[in-house]
N, C-alpha and C. Protein backbone atom coordinates (compact mmCIF):
# COMPACT_ATOMS: atom_id res chain seq x y z
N UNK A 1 118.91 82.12 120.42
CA UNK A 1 118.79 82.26 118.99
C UNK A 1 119.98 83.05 118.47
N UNK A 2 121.01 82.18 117.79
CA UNK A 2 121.94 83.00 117.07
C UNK A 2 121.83 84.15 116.12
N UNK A 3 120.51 84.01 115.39
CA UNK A 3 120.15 85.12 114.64
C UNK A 3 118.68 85.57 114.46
N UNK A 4 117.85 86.54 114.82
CA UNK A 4 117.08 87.26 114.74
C UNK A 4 116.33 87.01 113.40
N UNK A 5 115.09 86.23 113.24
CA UNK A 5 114.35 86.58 112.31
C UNK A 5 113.69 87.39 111.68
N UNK A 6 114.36 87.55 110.60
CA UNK A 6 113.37 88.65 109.15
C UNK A 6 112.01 88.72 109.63
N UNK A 7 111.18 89.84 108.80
CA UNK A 7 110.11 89.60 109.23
C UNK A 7 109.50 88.55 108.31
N UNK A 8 108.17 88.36 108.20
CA UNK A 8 107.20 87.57 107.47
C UNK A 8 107.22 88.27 105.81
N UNK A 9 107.21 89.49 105.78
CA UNK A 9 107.41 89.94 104.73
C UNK A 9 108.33 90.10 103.38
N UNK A 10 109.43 89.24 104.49
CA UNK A 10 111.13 89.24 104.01
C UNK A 10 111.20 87.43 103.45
N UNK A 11 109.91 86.73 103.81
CA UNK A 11 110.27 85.22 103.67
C UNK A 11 110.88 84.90 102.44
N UNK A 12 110.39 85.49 101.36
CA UNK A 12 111.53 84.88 99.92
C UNK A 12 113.21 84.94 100.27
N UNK A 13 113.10 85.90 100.66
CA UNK A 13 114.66 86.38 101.49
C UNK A 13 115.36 85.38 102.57
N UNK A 14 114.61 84.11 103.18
CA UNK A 14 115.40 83.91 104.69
C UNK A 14 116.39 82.79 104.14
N UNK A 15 117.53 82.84 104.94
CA UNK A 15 118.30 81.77 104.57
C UNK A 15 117.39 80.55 105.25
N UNK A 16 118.54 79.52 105.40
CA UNK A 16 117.77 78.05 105.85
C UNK A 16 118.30 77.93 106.74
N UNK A 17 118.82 78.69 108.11
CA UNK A 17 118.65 78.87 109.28
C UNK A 17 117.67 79.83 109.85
N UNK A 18 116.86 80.56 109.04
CA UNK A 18 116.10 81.44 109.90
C UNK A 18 114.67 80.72 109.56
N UNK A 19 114.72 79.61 108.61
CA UNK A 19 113.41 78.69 108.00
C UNK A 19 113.27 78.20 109.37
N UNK A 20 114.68 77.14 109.52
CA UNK A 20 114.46 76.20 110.59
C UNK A 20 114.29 76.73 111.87
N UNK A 21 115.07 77.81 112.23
CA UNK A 21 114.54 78.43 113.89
C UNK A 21 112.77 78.91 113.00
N UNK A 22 112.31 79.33 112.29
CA UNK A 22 110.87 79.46 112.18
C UNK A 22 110.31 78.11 112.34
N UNK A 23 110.53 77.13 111.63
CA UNK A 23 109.62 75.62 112.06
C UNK A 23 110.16 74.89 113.10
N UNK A 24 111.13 75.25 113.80
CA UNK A 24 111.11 74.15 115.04
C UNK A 24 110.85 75.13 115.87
N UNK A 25 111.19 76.32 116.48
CA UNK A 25 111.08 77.06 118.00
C UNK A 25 109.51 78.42 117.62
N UNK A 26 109.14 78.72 116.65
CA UNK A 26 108.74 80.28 116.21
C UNK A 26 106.85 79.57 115.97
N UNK A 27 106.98 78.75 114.70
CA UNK A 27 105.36 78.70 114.18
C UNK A 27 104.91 77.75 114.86
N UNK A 28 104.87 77.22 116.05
CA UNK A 28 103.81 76.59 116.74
C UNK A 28 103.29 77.75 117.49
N UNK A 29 103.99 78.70 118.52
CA UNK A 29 103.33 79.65 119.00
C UNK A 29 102.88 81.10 118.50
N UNK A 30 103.22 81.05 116.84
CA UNK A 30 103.05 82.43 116.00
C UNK A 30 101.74 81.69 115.24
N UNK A 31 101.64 80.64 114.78
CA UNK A 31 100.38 80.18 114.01
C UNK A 31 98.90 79.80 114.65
N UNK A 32 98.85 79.27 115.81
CA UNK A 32 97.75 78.91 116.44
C UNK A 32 96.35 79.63 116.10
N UNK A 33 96.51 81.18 115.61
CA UNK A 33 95.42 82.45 115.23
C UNK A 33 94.97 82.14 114.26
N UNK A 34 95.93 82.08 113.28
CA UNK A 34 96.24 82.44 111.86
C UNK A 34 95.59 81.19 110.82
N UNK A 35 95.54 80.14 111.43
CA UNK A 35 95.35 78.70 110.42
C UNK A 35 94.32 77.84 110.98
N UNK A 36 93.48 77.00 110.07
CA UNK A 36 92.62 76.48 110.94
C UNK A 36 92.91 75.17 111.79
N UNK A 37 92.34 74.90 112.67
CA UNK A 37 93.04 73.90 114.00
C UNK A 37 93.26 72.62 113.06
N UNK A 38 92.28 72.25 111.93
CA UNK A 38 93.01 70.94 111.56
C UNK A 38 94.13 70.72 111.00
N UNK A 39 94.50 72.35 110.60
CA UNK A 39 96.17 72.03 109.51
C UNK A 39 96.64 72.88 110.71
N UNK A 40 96.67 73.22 111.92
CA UNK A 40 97.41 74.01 112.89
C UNK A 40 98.13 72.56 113.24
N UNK A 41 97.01 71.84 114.09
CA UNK A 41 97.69 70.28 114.48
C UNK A 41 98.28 69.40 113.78
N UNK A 42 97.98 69.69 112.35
CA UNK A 42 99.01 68.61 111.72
C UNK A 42 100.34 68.82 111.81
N UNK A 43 100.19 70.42 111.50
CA UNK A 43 101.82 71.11 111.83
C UNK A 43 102.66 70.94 112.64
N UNK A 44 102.00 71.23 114.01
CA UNK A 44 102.67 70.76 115.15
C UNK A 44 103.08 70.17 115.18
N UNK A 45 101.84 68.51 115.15
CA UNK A 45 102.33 67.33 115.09
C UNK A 45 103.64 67.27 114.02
N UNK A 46 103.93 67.46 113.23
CA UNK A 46 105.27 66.82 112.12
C UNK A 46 106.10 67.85 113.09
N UNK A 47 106.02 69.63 113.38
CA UNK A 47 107.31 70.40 114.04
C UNK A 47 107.72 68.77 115.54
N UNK A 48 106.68 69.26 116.25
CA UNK A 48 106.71 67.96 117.43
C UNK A 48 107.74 66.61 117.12
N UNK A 49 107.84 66.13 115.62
CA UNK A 49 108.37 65.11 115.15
C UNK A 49 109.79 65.18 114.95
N UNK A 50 109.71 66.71 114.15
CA UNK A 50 111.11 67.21 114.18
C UNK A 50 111.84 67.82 115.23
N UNK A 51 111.48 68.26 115.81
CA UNK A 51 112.39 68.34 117.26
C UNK A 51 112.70 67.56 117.63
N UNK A 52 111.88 66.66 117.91
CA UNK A 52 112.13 65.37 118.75
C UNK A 52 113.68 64.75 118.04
N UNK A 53 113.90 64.64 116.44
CA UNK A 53 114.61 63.61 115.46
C UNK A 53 115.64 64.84 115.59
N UNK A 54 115.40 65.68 115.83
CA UNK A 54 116.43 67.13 115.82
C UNK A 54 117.53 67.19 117.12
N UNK A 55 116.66 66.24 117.82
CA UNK A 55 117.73 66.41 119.31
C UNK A 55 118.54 64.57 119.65
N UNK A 56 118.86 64.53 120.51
CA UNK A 56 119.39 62.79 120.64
C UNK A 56 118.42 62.70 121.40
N UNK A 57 118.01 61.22 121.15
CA UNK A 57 116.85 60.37 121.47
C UNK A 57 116.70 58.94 121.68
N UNK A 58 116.10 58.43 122.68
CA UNK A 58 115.94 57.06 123.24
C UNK A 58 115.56 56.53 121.86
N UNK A 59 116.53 55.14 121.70
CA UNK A 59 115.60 54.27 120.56
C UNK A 59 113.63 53.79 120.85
N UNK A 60 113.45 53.90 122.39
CA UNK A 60 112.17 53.66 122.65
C UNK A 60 111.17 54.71 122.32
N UNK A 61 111.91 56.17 122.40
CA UNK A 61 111.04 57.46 121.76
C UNK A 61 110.84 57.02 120.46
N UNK A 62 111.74 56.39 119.61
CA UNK A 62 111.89 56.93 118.05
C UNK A 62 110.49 55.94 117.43
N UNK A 63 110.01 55.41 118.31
CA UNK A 63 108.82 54.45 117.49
C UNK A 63 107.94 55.22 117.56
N UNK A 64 107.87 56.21 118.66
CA UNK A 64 106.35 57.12 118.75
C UNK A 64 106.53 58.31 117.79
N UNK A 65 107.75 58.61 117.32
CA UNK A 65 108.03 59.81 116.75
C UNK A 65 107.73 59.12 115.16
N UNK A 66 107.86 57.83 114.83
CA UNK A 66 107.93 57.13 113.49
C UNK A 66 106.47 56.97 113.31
N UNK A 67 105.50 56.77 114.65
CA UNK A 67 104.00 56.51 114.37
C UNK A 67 103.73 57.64 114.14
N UNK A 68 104.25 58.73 114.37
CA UNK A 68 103.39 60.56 114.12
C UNK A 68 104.11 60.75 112.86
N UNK A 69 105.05 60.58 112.22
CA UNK A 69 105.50 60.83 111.14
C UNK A 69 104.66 59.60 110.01
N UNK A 70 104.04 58.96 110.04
CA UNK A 70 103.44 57.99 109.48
C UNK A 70 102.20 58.48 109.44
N UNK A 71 101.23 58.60 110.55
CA UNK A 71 99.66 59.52 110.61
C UNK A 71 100.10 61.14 109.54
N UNK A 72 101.48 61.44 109.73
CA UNK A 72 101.03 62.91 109.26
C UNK A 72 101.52 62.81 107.64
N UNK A 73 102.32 61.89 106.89
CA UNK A 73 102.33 61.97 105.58
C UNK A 73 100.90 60.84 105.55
N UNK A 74 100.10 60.28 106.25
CA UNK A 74 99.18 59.54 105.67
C UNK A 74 98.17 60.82 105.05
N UNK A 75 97.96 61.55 106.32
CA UNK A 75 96.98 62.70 105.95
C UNK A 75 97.21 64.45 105.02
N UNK A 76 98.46 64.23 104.83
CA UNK A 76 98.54 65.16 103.41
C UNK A 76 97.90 64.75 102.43
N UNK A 77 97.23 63.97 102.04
CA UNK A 77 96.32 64.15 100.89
C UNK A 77 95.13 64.30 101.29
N UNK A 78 94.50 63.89 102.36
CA UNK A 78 93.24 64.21 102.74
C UNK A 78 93.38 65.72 103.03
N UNK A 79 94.25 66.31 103.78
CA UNK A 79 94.01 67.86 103.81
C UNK A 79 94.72 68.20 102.86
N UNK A 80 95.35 67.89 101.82
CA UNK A 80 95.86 69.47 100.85
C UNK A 80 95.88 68.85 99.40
N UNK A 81 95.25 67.53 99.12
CA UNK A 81 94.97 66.97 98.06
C UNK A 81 96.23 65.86 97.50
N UNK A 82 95.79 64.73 96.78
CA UNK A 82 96.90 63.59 96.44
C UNK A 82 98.17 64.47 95.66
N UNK A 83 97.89 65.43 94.87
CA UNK A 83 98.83 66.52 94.47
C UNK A 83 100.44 66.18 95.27
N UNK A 84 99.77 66.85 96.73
CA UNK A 84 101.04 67.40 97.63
C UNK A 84 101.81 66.15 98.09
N UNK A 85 101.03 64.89 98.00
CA UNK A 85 101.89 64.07 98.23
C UNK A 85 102.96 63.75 96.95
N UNK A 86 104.72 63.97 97.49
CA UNK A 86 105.70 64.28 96.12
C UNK A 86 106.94 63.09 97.14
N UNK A 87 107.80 63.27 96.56
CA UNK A 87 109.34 61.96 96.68
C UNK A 87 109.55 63.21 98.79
N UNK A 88 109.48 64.13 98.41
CA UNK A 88 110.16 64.66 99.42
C UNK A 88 108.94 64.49 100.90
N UNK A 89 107.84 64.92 100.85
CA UNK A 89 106.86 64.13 101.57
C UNK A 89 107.12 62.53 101.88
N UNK A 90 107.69 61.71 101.20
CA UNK A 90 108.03 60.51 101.66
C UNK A 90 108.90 60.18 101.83
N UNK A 91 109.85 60.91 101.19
CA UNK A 91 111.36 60.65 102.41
C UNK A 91 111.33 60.61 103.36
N UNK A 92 110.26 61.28 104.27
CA UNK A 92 109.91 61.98 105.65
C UNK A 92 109.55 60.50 106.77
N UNK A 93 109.43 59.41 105.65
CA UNK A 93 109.30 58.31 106.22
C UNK A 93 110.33 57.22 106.82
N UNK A 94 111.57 57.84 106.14
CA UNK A 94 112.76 57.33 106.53
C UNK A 94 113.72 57.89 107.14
N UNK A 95 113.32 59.37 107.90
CA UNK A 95 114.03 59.94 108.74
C UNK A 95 114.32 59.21 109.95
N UNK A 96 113.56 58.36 110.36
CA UNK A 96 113.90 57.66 111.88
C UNK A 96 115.07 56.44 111.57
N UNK A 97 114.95 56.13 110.41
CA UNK A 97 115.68 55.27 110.05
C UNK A 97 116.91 55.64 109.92
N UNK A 98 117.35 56.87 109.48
CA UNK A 98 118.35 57.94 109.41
C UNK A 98 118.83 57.94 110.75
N UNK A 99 117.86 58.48 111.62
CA UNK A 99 118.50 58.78 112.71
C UNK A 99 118.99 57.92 113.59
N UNK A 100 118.17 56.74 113.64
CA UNK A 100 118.82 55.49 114.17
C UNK A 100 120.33 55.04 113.62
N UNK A 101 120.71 55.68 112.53
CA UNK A 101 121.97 54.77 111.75
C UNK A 101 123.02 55.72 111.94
N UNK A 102 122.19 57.42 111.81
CA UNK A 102 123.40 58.18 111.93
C UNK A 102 123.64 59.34 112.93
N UNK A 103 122.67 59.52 113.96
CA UNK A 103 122.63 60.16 114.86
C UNK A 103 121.25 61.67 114.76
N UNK A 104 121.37 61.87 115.60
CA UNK A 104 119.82 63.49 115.76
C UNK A 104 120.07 64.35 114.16
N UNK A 105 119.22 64.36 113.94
CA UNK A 105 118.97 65.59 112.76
C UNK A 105 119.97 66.66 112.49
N UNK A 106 120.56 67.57 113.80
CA UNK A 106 121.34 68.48 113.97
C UNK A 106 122.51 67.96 114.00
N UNK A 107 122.72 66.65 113.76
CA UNK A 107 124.43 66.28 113.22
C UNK A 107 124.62 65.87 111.59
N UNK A 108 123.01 66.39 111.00
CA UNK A 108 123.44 66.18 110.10
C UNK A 108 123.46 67.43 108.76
N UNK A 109 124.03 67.33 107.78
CA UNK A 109 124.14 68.91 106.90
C UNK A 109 123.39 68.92 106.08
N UNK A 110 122.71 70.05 105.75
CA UNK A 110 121.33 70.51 104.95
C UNK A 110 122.16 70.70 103.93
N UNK A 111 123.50 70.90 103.44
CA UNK A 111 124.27 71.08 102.36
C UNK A 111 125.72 70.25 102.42
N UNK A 112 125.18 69.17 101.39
CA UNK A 112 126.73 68.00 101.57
C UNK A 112 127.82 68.45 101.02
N UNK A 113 127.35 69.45 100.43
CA UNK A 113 128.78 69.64 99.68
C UNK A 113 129.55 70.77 100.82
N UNK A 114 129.19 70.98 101.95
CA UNK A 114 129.93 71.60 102.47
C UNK A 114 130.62 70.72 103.75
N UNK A 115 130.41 69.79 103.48
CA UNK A 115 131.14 68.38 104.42
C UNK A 115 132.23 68.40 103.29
N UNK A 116 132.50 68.43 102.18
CA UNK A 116 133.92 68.03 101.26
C UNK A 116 135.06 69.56 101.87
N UNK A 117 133.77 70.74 101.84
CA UNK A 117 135.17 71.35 101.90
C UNK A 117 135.82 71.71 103.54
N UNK A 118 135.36 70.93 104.22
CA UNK A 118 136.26 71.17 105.87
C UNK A 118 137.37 70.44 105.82
């Protein structure tokens, strides 16, 4: 871990590297207590999704990773109401498609405008 996470108390504060080391490596084994098992497992399941799309991957993985990303925006409205389903919840459906065209998650930038200035 390049950088040491804030505490929980500091979250308005974290940049969007200390988000992502929190949802891919930190809240599967910090949440398990804290939340109840049916929104613990959904979590997983989508972190589970993103690691997977986060690292390079067999085109034969990416169908099982596209069926868990499919079960888990199906069931955001059953657990957190039709509300939460928004454009960015369903983008989430075309990440495999992404990754198939342009390589693992981690080659790609959470801020484009900092691809113009290298």
């Amino acid at each position: 871990m390049n950088r040491k996470p804030r505490s929980l108390k500091e979250i308005s504060k974290w940049k969007s590297v200390e988000i992502k080391l929190f949802c891919l490596y930190l809240a599967v084994s910090l949440l398990i207590d804290y939340i109840p098992s049916i929104y613990y497992c959904h979590i997983a399941c989508y972190i589970f999704a993103m690691r997977t799309l986060y690292e390079p991957i067999s085109k034969n993985n990416l169908k099982d990773v596209e069926e868990i990303i499919i079960k888990y925006v199906d069931f955001i409205g059953k657990y957190y109401g039709n509300y939460a389903y928004d454009f960015t919840i369903h983008a989430h459906l075309h990440l495999v498609k992404q990754v198939e065209q342009h390589g693992p998650l981690k080659s790609h930038s959470q801020f484009v405008f900092e691809v113009l200035l290298k």
